[in-house]
Protein backbone atom coordinates (compact mmCIF):
# COMPACT_ATOMS: atom_id res chain seq x y z
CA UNK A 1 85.26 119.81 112.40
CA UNK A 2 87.20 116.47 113.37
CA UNK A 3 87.34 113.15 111.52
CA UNK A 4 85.10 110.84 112.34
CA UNK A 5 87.53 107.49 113.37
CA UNK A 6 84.91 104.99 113.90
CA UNK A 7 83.93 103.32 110.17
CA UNK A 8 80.66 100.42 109.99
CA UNK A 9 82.77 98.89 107.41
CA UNK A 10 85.62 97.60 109.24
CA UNK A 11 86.31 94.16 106.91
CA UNK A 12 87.14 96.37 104.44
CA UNK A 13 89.01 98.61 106.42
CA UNK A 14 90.80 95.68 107.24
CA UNK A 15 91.15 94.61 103.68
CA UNK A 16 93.11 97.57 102.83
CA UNK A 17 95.45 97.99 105.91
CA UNK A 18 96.14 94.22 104.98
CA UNK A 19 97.24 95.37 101.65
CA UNK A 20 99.69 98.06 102.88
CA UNK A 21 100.75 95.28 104.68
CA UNK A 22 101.52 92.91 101.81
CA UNK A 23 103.69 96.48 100.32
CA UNK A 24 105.38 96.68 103.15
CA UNK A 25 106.16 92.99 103.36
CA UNK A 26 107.71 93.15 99.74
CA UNK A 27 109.74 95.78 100.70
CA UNK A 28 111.75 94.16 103.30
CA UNK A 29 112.18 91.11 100.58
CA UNK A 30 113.55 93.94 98.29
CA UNK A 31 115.44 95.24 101.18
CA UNK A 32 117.48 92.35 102.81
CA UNK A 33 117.87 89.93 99.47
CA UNK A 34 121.42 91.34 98.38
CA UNK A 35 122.41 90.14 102.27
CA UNK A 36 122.15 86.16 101.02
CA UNK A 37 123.61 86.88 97.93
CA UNK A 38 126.52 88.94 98.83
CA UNK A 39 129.31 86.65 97.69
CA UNK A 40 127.29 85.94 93.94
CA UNK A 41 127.30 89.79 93.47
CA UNK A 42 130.70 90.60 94.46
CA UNK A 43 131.88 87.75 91.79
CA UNK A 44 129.08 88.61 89.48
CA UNK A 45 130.11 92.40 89.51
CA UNK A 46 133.97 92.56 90.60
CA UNK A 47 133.06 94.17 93.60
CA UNK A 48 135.23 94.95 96.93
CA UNK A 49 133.81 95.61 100.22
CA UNK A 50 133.09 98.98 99.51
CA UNK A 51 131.79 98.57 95.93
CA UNK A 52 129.06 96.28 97.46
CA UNK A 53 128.15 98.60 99.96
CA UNK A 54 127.50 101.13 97.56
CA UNK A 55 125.56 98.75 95.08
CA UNK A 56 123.16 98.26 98.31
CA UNK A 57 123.11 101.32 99.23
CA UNK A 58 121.71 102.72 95.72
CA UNK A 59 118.65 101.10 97.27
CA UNK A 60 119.02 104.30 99.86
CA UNK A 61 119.88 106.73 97.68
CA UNK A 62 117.01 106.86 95.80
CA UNK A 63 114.97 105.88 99.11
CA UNK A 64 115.77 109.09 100.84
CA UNK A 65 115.73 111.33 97.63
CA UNK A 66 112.19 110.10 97.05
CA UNK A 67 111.01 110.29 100.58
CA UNK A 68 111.41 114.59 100.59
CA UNK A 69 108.07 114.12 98.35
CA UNK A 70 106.42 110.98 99.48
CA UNK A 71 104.58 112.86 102.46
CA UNK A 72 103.41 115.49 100.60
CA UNK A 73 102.09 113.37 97.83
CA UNK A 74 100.62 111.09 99.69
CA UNK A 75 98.71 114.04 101.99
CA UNK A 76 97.82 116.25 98.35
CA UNK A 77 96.65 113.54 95.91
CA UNK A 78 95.52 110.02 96.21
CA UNK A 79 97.37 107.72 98.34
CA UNK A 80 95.38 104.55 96.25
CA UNK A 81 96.77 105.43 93.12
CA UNK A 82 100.52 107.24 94.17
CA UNK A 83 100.98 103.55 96.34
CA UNK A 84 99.68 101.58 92.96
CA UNK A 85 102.67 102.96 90.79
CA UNK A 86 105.35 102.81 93.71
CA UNK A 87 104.75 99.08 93.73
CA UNK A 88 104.82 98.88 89.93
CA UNK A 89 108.32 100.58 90.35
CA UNK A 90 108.99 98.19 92.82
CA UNK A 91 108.22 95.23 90.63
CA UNK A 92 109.59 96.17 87.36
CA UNK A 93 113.01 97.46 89.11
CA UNK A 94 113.32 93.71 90.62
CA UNK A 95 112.60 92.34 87.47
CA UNK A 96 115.43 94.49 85.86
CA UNK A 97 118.08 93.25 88.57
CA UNK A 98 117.08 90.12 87.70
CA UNK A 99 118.39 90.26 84.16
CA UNK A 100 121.33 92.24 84.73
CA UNK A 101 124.47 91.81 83.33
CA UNK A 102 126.30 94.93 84.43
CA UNK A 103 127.28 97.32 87.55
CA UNK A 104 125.37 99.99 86.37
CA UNK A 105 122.18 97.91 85.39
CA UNK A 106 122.21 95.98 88.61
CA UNK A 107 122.48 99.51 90.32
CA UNK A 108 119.50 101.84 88.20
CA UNK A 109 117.58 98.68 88.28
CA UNK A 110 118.06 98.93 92.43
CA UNK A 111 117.37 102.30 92.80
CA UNK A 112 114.06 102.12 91.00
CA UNK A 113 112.94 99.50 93.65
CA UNK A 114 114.30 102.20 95.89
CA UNK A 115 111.92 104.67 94.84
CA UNK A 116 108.91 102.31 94.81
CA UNK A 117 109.31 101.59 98.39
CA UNK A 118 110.25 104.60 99.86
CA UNK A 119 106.08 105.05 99.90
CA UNK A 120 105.30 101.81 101.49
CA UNK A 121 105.60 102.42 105.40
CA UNK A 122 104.23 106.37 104.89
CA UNK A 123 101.29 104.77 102.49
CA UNK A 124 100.54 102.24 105.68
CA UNK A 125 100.42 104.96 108.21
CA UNK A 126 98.54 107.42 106.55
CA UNK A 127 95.91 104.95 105.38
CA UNK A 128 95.60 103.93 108.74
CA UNK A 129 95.02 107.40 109.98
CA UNK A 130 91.95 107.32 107.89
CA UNK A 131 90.64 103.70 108.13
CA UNK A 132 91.64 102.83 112.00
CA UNK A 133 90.29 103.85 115.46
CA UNK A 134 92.38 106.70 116.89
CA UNK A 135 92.54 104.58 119.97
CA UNK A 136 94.29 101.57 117.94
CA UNK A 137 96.37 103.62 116.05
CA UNK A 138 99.28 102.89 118.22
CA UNK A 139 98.39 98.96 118.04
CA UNK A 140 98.50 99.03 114.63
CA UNK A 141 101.56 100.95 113.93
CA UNK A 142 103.06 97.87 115.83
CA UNK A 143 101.71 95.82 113.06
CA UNK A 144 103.10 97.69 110.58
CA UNK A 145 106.65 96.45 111.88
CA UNK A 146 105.21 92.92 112.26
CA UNK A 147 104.11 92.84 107.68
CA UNK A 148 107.62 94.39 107.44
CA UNK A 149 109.69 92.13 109.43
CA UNK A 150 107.65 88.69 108.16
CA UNK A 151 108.93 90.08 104.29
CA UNK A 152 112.75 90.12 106.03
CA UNK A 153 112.41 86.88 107.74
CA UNK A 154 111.39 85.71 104.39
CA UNK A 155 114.09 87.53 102.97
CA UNK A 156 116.66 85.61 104.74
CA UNK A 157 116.42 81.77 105.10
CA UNK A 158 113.29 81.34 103.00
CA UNK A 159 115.15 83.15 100.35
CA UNK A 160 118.23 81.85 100.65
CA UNK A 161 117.00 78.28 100.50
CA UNK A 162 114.67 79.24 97.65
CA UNK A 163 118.10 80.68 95.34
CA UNK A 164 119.78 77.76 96.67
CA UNK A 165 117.40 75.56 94.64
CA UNK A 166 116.57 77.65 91.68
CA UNK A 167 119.72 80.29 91.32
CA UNK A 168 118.89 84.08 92.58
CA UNK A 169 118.13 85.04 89.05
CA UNK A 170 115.12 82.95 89.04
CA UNK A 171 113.96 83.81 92.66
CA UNK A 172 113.95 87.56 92.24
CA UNK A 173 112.20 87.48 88.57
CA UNK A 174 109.80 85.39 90.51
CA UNK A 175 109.31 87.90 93.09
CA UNK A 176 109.10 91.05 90.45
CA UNK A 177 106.04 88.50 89.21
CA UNK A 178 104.34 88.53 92.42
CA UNK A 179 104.73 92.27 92.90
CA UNK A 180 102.78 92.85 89.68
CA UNK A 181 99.97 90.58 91.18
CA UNK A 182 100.17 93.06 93.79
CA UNK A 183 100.10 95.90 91.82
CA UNK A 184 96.96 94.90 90.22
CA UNK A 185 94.91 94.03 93.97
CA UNK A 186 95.69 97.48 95.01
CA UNK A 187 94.63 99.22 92.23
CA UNK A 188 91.70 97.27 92.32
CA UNK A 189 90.08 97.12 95.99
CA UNK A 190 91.93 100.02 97.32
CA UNK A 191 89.96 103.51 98.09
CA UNK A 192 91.23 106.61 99.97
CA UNK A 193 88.77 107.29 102.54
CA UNK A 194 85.80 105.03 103.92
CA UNK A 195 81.96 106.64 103.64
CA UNK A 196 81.90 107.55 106.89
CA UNK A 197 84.91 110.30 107.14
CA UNK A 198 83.89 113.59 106.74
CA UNK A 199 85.92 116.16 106.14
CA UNK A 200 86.03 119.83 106.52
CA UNK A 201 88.46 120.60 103.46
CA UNK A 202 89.28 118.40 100.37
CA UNK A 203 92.01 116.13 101.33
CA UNK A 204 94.74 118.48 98.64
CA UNK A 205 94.90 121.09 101.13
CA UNK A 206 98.41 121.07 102.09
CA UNK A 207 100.48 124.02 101.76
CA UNK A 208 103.48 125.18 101.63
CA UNK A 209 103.07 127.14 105.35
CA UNK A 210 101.75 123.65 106.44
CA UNK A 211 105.16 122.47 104.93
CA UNK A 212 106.79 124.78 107.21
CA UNK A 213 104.77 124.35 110.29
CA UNK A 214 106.04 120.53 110.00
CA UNK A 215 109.91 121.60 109.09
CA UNK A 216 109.92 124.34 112.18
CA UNK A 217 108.87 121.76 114.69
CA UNK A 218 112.19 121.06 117.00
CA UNK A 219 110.46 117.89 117.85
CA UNK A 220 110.29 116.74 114.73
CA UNK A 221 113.67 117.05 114.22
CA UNK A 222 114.40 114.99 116.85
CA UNK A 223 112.18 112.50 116.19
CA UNK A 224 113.30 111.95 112.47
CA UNK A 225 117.17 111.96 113.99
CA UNK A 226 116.28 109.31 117.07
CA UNK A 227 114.47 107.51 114.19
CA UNK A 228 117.79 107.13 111.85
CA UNK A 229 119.70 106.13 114.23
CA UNK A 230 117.53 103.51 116.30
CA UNK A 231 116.60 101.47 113.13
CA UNK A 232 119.68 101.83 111.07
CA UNK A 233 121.41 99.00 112.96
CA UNK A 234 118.81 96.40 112.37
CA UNK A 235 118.27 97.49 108.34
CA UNK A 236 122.10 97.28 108.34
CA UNK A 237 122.92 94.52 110.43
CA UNK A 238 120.17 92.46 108.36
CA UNK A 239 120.37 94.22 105.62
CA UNK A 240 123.68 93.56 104.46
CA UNK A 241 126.53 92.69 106.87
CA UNK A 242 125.21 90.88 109.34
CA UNK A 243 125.22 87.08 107.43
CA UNK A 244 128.58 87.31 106.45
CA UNK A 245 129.49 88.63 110.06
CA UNK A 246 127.80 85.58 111.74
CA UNK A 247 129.01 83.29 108.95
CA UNK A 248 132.57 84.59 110.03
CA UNK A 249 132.30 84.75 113.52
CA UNK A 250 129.98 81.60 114.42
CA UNK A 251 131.33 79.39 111.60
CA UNK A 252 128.11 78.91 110.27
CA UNK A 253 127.31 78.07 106.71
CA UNK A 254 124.85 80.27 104.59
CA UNK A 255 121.51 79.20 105.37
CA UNK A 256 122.32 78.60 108.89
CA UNK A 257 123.30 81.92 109.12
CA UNK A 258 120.54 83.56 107.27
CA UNK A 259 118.05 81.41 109.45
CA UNK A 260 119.83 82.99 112.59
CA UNK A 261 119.89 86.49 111.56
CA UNK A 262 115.95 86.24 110.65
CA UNK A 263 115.30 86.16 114.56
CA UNK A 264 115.99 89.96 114.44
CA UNK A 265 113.06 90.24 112.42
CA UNK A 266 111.11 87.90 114.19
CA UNK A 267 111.88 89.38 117.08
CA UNK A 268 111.05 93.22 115.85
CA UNK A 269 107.65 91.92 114.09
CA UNK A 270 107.02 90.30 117.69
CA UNK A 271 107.94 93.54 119.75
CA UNK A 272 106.72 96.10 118.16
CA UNK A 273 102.90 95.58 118.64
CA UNK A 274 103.68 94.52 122.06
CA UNK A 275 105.19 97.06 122.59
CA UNK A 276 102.59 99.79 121.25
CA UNK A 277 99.84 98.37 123.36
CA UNK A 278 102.05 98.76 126.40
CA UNK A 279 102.98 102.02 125.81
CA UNK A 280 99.29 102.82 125.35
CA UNK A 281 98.63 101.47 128.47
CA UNK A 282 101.35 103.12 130.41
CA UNK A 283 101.42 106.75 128.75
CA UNK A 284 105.05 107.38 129.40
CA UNK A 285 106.28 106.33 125.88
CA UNK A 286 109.71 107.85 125.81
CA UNK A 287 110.84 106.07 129.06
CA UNK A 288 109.51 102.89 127.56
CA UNK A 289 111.43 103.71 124.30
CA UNK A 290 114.70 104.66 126.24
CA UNK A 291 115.33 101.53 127.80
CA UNK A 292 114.13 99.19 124.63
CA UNK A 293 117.12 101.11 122.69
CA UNK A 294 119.56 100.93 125.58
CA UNK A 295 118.82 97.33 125.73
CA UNK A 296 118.91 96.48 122.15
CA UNK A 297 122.48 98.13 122.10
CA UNK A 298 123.52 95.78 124.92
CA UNK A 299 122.26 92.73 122.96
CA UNK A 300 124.00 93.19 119.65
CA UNK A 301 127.04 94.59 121.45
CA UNK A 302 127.02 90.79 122.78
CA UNK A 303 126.73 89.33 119.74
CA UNK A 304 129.64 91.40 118.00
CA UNK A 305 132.26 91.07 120.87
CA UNK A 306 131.29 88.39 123.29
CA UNK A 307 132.09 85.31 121.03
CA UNK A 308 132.74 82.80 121.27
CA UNK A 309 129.19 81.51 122.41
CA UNK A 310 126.45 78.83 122.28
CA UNK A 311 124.58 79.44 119.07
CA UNK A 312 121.29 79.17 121.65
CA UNK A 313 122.61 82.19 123.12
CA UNK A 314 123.25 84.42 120.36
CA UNK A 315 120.04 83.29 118.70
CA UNK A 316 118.68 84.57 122.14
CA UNK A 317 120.63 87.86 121.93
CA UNK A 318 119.86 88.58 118.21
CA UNK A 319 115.95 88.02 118.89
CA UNK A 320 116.13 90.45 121.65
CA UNK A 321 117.98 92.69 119.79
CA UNK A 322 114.54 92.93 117.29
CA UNK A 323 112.07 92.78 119.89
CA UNK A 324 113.44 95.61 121.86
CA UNK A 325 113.97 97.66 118.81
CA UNK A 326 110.25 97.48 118.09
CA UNK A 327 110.06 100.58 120.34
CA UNK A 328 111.47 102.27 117.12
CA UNK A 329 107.52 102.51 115.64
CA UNK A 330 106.28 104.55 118.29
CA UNK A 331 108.03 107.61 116.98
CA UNK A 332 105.29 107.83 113.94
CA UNK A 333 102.84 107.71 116.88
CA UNK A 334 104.63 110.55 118.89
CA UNK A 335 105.21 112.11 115.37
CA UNK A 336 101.42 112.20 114.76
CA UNK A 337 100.36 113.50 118.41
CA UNK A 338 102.57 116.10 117.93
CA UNK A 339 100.69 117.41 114.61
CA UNK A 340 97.69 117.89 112.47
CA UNK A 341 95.80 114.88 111.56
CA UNK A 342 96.20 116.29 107.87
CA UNK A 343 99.88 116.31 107.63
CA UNK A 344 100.41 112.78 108.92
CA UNK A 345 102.00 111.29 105.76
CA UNK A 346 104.53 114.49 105.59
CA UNK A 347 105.33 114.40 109.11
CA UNK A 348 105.83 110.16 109.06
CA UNK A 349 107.90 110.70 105.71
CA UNK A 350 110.25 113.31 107.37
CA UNK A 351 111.22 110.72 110.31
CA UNK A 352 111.53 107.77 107.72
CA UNK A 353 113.66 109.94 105.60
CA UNK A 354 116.79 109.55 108.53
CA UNK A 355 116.68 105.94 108.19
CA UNK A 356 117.58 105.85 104.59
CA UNK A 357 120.12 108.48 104.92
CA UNK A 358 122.11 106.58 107.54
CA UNK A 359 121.71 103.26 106.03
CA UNK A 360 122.70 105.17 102.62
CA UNK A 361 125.99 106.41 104.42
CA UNK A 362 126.38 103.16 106.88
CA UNK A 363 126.28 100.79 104.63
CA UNK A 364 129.08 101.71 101.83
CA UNK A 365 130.89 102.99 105.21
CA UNK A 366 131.11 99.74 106.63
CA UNK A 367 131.86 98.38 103.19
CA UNK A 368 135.34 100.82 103.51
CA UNK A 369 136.45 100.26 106.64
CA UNK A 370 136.15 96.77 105.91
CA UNK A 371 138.52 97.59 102.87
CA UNK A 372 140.94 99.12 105.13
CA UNK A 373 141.55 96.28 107.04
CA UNK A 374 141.71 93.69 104.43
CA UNK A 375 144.92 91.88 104.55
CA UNK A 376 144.66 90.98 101.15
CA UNK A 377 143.16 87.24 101.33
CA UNK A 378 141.02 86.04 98.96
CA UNK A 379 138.47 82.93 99.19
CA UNK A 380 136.74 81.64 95.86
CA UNK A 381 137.77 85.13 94.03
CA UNK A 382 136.17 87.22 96.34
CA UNK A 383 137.32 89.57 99.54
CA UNK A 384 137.83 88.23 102.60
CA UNK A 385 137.47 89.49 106.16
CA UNK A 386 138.90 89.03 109.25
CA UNK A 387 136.88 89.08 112.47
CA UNK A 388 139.28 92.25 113.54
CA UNK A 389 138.03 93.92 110.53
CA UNK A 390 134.27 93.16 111.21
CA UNK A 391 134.67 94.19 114.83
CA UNK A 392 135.94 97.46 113.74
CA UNK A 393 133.36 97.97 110.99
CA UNK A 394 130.83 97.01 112.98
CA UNK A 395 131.27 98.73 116.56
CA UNK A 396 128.97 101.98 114.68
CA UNK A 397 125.81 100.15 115.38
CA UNK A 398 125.87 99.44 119.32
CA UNK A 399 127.40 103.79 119.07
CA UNK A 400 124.44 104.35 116.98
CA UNK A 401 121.77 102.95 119.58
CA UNK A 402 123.33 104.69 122.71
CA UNK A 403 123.45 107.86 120.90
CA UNK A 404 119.73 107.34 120.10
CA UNK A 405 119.00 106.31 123.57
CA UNK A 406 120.49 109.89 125.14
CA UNK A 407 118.55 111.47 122.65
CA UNK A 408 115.30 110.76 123.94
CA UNK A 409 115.86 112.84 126.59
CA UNK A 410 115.41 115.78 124.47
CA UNK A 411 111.97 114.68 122.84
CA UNK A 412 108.77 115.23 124.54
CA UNK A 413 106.21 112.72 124.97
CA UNK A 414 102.69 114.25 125.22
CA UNK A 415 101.21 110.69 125.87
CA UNK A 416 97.80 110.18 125.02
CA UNK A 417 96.19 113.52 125.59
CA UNK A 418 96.22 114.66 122.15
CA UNK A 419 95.57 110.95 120.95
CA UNK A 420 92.25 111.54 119.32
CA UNK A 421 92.17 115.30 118.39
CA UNK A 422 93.18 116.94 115.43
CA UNK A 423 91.46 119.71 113.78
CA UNK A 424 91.61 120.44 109.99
């Protein structure tokens, strides 16, 4: 027996994809805040280079130990009420940073946020699988980027501006406020499944052979590695270094830069449902995806070693950078072709798993090799960096995105013939 994708009720289907939305939006706020804040913490907590690196990265840490469960949580029990207390932990772990006074505070406090959201993008998909047309599935991955990337934009100059006014403290117990708002709706107005899904088993079916069947899968290997490394240069590159990079190299002040460095995000939350409905009308999504990476390497390689150059230019550069990346989604739709209905949420949580990992090991990395080439200057009590060192630090992301591009090469694309089948 198959799942029945069409649902009467499609406000309320809408309702609660809108919802995942919000969770993913306040994940990308979690995500990118330390980026506008970089030169408070290192003062705050007597950090170098490194030691902020690995204060963000905590974040990660937690992120990818979390996600080896997420997918099989989220396809054994109820996604309503497993996405309910991830955004609790999401929302009491910002409130904690908020208030704290030492290294090791500011770091627990960031991990717990890390395991909170380390549900939101599987909890999207999966409820999606459920709640939305087969046939749109693709469309609306592509929106998933779009909630995401509208938290980061407002992570950046919206933010900053915000802390400018009221002091960071302020701003993020204000946002651990709003996620226990949020909290509360989904708990609320939430529900698993819609009336009209039938299915042939209970939903807490998932086995350990299923477990296997997943893990065995070359493909999905490859997915989950192309993954890591296509999307780790945008979470890293806005995530952390990239402000302080285009402060440096631009001579741009803080919200200027922030304000610039949100057109990745804008440009990813653009792309990425533009490009899903393309690739849905086209079929060949792999060939689609290999020249969206190749070209998104070419844009940030730009950025990072053709400067000086109009600020027009680079805005134009960084933007494309985002939008071409939003090929990135379309391995969760690959990821789900390639596998049972069923095991969606595992199978989505094994290819989000790489991007934590490489942000977890790219970010702190970045953080040393910036260390290594410090010359020993310091502005206002805190590290700073030349351009040589940035360049240096910072030439992993374009290597990251051609390696990612060759690697698509390996991965097969089975199109939309297995779009709408999958038998439980």
């Amino acid at each position: 027996m198959q799942i029945q994708t069409r649902d009467p009720h499609r406000a309320y289907a809408y309702l609660i994809i809108s919802l995942c939305a919000c969770f993913l939006f306040y994940k990308y706020i979690l995500q990118i805040y330390p980026s506008i804040i970089t030169e408070s913490l290192m003062k705050e907590f007597h950090l170098t280079g490194a030691g902020l690196g690995n204060l963000a990265a905590t974040f990660y840490y937690a992120f990818m130990i979390t996600q080896l469960f997420v997918g099989i949580m989220l396809d054994k029990y109820s996604a309503r009420w497993i996405t309910t207390g991830a955004i609790l932990s999401c929302a009491v772990g910002i409130l904690l940073f908020s208030q704290s006074y030492s290294l090791m505070g500011a770091a627990l406090s960031r991990a717990l946020m890390g395991v909170g959201v380390a549900f939101a993008t599987v909890s999207y998909l999966k409820l999606a699988s459920v709640w939305v047309p087969a046939r749109q599935y693709a469309f609306f991955g592509g929106l998933l980027a779009s909630a995401a990337m509208a938290g980061a934009v407002c992570g950046e100059a919206p933010l900053s501006w915000l802390i400018t006014q009221f002091g960071w403290r302020e701003c993020l117990w204000m946002a651990g406020i709003a996620g226990l708002i949020l909290t509360f709706l989904f708990a609320v107005l939430v529900r698993d499944t819609p009336p009209s899904v039938s299915l042939k088993k209970p939903v807490n079916t998932v086995t350990f052979k299923d477990i296997m069947t997943v893990l065995k899968n070359k493909q999905n290997w490859l997915l989950t590695l192309y993954g890591g490394l296509a999307f780790s240069p945008l979470a890293v590159f806005g995530g952390l270094w990239g402000n302080p990079f285009i402060q440096q190299a631009y001579h741009l002040d803080k919200m200027q830069a922030a304000s610039v460095v949100s057109l990745v995000f804008v440009g990813l939350g653009i792309g990425s449902p533009i490009i899903g409905v393309i690739s849905d009308k086209i079929g060949d999504r792999r060939q689609l995806m290999f020249y969206c990476t190749l070209l998104s390497a070419f844009s940030i390689g730009l950025v990072l070693y053709a400067h000086p150059m109009p600020v027009y230019l680079m805005a134009i550069l960084l933007f494309s950078f985002g939008f071409l990346l939003g090929a990135f989604v379309l391995v969760f739709t690959i990821g789900k072709e390639l596998n049972s209905l069923r095991l969606t949420a595992t199978v989505i949580a094994m290819i989000n798993a790489s991007d934590a990992i490489l942000d977890a090991i790219t970010e702190p990395g970045i953080g040393k090799l910036l260390d290594l080439n410090w010359d020993g200057r310091m502005v206002n009590g805190v590290h700073y960096f030349s351009l040589y060192s940035y360049h240096w630090a910072l030439l992993v992301l374009p290597v990251y995105l051609i390696a990612a591009a060759l690697l698509l090469w390996c991965i097969k694309d089975y199109g939309q013939q297995n779009e709408i089948v999958s038998e439980i």
